[in-house]
C-alpha atoms as a PDB file:
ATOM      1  CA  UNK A   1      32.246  -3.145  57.792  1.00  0.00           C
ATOM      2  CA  UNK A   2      31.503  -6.431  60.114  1.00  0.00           C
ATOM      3  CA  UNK A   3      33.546  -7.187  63.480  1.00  0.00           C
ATOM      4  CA  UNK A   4      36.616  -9.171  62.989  1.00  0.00           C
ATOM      5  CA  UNK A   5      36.514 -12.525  65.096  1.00  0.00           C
ATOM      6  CA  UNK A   6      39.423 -13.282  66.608  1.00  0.00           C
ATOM      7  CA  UNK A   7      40.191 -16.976  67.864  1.00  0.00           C
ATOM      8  CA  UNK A   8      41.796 -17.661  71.431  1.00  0.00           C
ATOM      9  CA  UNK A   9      43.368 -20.608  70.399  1.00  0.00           C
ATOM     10  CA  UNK A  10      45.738 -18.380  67.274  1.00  0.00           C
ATOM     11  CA  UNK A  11      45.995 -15.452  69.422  1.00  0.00           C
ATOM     12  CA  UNK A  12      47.428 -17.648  72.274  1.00  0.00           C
ATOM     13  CA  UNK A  13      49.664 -19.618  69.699  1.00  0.00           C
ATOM     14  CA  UNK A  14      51.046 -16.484  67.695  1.00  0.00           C
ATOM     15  CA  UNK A  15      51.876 -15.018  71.784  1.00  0.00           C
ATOM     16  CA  UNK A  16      53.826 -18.138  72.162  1.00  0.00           C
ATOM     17  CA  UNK A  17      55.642 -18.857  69.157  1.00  0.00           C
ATOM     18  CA  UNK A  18      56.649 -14.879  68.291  1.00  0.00           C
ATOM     19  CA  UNK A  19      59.463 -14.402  70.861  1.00  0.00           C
ATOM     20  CA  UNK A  20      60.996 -17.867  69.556  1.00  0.00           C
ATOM     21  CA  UNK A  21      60.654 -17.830  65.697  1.00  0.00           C
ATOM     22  CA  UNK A  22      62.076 -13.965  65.849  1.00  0.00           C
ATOM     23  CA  UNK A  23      65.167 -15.129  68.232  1.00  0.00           C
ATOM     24  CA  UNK A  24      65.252 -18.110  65.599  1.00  0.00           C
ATOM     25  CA  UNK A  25      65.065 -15.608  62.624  1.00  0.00           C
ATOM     26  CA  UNK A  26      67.980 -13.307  64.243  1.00  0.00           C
ATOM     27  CA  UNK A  27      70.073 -16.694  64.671  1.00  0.00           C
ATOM     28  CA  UNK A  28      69.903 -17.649  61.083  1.00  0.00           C
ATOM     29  CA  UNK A  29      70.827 -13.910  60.141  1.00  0.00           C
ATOM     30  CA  UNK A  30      74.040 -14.157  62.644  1.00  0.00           C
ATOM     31  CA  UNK A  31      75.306 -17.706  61.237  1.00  0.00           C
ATOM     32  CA  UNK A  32      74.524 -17.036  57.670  1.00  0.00           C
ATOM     33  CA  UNK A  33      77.590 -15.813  56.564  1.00  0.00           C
ATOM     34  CA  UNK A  34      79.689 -19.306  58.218  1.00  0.00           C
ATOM     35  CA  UNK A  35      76.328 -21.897  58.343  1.00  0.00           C
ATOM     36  CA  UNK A  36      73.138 -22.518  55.984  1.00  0.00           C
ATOM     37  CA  UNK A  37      70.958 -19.021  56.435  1.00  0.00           C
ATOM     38  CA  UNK A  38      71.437 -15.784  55.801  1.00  0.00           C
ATOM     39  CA  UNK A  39      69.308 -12.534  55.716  1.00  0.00           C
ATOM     40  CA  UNK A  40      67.178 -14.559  53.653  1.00  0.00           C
ATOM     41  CA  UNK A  41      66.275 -17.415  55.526  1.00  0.00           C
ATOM     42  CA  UNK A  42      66.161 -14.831  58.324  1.00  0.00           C
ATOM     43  CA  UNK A  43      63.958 -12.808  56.801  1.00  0.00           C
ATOM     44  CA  UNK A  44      61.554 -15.102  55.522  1.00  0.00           C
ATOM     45  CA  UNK A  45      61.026 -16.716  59.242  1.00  0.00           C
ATOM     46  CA  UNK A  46      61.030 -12.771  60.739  1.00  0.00           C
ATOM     47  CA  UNK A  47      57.872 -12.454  57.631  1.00  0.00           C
ATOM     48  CA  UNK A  48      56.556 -15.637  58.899  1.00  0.00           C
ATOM     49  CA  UNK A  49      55.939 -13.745  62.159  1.00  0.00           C
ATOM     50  CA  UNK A  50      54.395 -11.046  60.679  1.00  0.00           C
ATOM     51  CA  UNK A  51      52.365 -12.780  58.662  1.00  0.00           C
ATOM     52  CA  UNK A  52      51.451 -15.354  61.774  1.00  0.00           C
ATOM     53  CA  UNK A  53      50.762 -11.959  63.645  1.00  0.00           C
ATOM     54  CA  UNK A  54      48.254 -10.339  60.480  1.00  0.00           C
ATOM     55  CA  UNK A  55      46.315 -13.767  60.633  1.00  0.00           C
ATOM     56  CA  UNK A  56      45.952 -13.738  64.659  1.00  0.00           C
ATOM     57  CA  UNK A  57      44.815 -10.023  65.248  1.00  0.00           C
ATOM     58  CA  UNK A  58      44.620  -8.406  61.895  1.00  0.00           C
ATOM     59  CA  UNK A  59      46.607  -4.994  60.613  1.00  0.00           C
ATOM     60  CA  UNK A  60      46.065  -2.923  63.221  1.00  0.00           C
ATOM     61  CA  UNK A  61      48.413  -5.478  65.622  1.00  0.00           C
ATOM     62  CA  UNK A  62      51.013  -5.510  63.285  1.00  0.00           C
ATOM     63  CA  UNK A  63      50.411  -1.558  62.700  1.00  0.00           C
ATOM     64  CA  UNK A  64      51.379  -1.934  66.168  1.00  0.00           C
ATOM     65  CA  UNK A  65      54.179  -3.628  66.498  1.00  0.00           C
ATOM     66  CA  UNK A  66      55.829  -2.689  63.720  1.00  0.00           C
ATOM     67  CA  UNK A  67      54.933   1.182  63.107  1.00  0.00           C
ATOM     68  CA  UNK A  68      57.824   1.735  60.198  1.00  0.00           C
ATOM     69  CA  UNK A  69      56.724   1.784  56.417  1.00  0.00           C
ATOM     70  CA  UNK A  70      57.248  -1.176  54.262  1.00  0.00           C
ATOM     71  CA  UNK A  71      59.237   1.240  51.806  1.00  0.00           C
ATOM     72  CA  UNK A  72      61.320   2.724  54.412  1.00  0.00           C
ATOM     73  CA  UNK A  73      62.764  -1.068  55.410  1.00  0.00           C
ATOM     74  CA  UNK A  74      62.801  -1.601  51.619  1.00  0.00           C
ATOM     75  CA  UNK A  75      64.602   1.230  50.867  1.00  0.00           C
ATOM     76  CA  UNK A  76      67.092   0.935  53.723  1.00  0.00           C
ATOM     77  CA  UNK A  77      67.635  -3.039  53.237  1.00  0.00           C
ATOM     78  CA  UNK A  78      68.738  -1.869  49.511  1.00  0.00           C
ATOM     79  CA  UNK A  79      70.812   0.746  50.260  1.00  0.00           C
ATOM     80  CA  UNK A  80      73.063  -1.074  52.956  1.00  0.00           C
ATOM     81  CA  UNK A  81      73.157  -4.343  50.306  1.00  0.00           C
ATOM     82  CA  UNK A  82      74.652  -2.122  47.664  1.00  0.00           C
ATOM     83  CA  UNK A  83      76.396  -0.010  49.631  1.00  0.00           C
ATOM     84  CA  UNK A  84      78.439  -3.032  51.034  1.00  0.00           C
ATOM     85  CA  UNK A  85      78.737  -4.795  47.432  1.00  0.00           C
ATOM     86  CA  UNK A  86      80.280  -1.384  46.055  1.00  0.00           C
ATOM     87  CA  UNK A  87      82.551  -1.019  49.146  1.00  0.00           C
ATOM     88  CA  UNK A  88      84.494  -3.873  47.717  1.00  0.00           C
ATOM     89  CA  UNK A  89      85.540  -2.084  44.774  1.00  0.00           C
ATOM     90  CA  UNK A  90      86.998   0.703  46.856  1.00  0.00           C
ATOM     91  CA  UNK A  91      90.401  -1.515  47.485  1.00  0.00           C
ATOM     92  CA  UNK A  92      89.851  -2.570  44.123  1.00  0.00           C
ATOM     93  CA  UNK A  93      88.726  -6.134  44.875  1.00  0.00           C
ATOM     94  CA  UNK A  94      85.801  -8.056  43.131  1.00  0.00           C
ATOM     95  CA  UNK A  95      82.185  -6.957  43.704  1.00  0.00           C
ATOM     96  CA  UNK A  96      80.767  -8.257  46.703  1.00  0.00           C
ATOM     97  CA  UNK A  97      83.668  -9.970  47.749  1.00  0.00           C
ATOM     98  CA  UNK A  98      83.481 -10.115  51.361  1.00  0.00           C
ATOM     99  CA  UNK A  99      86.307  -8.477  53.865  1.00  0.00           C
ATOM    100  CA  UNK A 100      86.493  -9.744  57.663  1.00  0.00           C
ATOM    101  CA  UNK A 101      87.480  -7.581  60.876  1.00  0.00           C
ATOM    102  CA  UNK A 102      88.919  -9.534  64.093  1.00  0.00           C
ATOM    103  CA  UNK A 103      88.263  -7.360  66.996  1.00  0.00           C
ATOM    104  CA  UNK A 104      89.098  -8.146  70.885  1.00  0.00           C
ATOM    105  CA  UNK A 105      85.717  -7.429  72.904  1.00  0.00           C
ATOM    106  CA  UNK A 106      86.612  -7.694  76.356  1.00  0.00           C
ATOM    107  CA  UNK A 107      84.051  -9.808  77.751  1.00  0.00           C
ATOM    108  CA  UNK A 108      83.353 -11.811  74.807  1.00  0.00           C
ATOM    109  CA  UNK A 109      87.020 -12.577  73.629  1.00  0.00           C
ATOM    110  CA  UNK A 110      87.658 -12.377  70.093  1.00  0.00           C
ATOM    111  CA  UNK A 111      84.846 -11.189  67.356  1.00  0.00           C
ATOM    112  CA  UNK A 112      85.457 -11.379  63.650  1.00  0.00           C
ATOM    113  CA  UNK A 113      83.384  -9.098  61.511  1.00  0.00           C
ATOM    114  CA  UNK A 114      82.190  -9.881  58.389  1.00  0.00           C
ATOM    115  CA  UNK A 115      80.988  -7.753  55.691  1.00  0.00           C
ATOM    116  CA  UNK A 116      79.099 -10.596  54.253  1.00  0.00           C
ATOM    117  CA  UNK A 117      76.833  -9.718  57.484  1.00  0.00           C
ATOM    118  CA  UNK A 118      76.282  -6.308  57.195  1.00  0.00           C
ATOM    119  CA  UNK A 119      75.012  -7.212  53.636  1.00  0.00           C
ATOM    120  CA  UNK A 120      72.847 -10.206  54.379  1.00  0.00           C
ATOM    121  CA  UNK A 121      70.955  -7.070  57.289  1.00  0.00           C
ATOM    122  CA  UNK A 122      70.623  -5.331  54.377  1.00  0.00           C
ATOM    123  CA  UNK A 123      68.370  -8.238  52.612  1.00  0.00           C
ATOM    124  CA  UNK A 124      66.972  -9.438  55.672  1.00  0.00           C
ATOM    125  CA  UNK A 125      65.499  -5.849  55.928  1.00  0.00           C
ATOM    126  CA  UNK A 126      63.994  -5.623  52.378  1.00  0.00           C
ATOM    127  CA  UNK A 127      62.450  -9.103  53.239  1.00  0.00           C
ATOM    128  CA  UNK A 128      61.108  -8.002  56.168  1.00  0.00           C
ATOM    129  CA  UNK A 129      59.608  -4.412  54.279  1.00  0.00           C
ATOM    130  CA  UNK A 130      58.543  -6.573  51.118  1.00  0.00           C
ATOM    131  CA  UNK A 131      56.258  -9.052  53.735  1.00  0.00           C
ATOM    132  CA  UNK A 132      54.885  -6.039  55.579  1.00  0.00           C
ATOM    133  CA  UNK A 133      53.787  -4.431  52.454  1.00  0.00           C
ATOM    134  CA  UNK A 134      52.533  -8.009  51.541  1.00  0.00           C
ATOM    135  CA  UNK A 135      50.481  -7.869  54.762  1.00  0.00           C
ATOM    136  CA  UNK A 136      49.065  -3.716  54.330  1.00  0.00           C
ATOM    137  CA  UNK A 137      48.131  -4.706  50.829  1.00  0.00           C
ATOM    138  CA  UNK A 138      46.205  -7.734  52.208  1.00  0.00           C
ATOM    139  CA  UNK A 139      44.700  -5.070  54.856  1.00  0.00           C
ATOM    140  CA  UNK A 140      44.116  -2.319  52.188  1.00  0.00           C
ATOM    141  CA  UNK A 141      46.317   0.134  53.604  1.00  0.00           C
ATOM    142  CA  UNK A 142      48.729   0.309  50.236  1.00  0.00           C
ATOM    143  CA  UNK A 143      45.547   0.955  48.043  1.00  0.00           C
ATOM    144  CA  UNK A 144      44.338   3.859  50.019  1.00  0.00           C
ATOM    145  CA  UNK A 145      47.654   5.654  49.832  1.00  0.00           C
END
């Protein structure tokens, strides 16, 4: 197998923009459910950084920084998504239909809860698993399984 080259410029550039595009990606999970976003659009800019992260050092940095199975984020996005669109039907309302919470957090002030949230964590997750199998496949750690 030959030596992977690395180049200082994308190594340098992936350090920089990381931090940034994963606050950015958290951001558009958080507003989602009252702004344009979502766990979607969240996702897909978290999968960016992966992806940016693959091309800069190969699979063994994002084996690194991101040590969890692509199936077990899968698997765990899923669950919470249904899980919250069945949750609805408990009080007998619509699937999916989305319930709020308005809690007093002392330093904060008021907080108001959405279950539209906790479901949009649930897709940003199985974005985020579906890109980092994406990236093993790419690195042949799927096939050898």
């Amino acid at each position: 197998m030959r030596e992977r080259r690395t180049s200082f410029v994308l190594e340098t550039g992936v350090i920089t923009v990381s931090a940034p595009l994963l606050a950015f990606s958290l951001y558009l999970l958080f507003a989602g459910h009252n702004q344009p976003g979502g766990g979607f659009a969240g996702g897909l800019v978290a999968g960016i950084t992966i992806l940016l992260a693959w091309s800069a050092g190969g699979l063994e940095v994002v084996r690194r920084v991101l040590p969890i199975r692509s199936t077990v984020l899968m698997g765990a996005g899923l669950i919470v998504a249904v899980t919250v669109g069945l949750a609805a039907a408990i009080p007998g309302l619509a699937f999916l239909e989305s319930g709020y919470v308005e809690l007093s957090v002392p330093v904060v002030g008021k907080v108001k809860l959405v279950s539209a949230l906790v479901f949009d964590i649930g897709v940003y997750l199985v974005i985020v698993g579906i890109t980092l199998a994406l990236v093993r496949s790419f690195g042949g750690e799927e096939s050898r399984r």
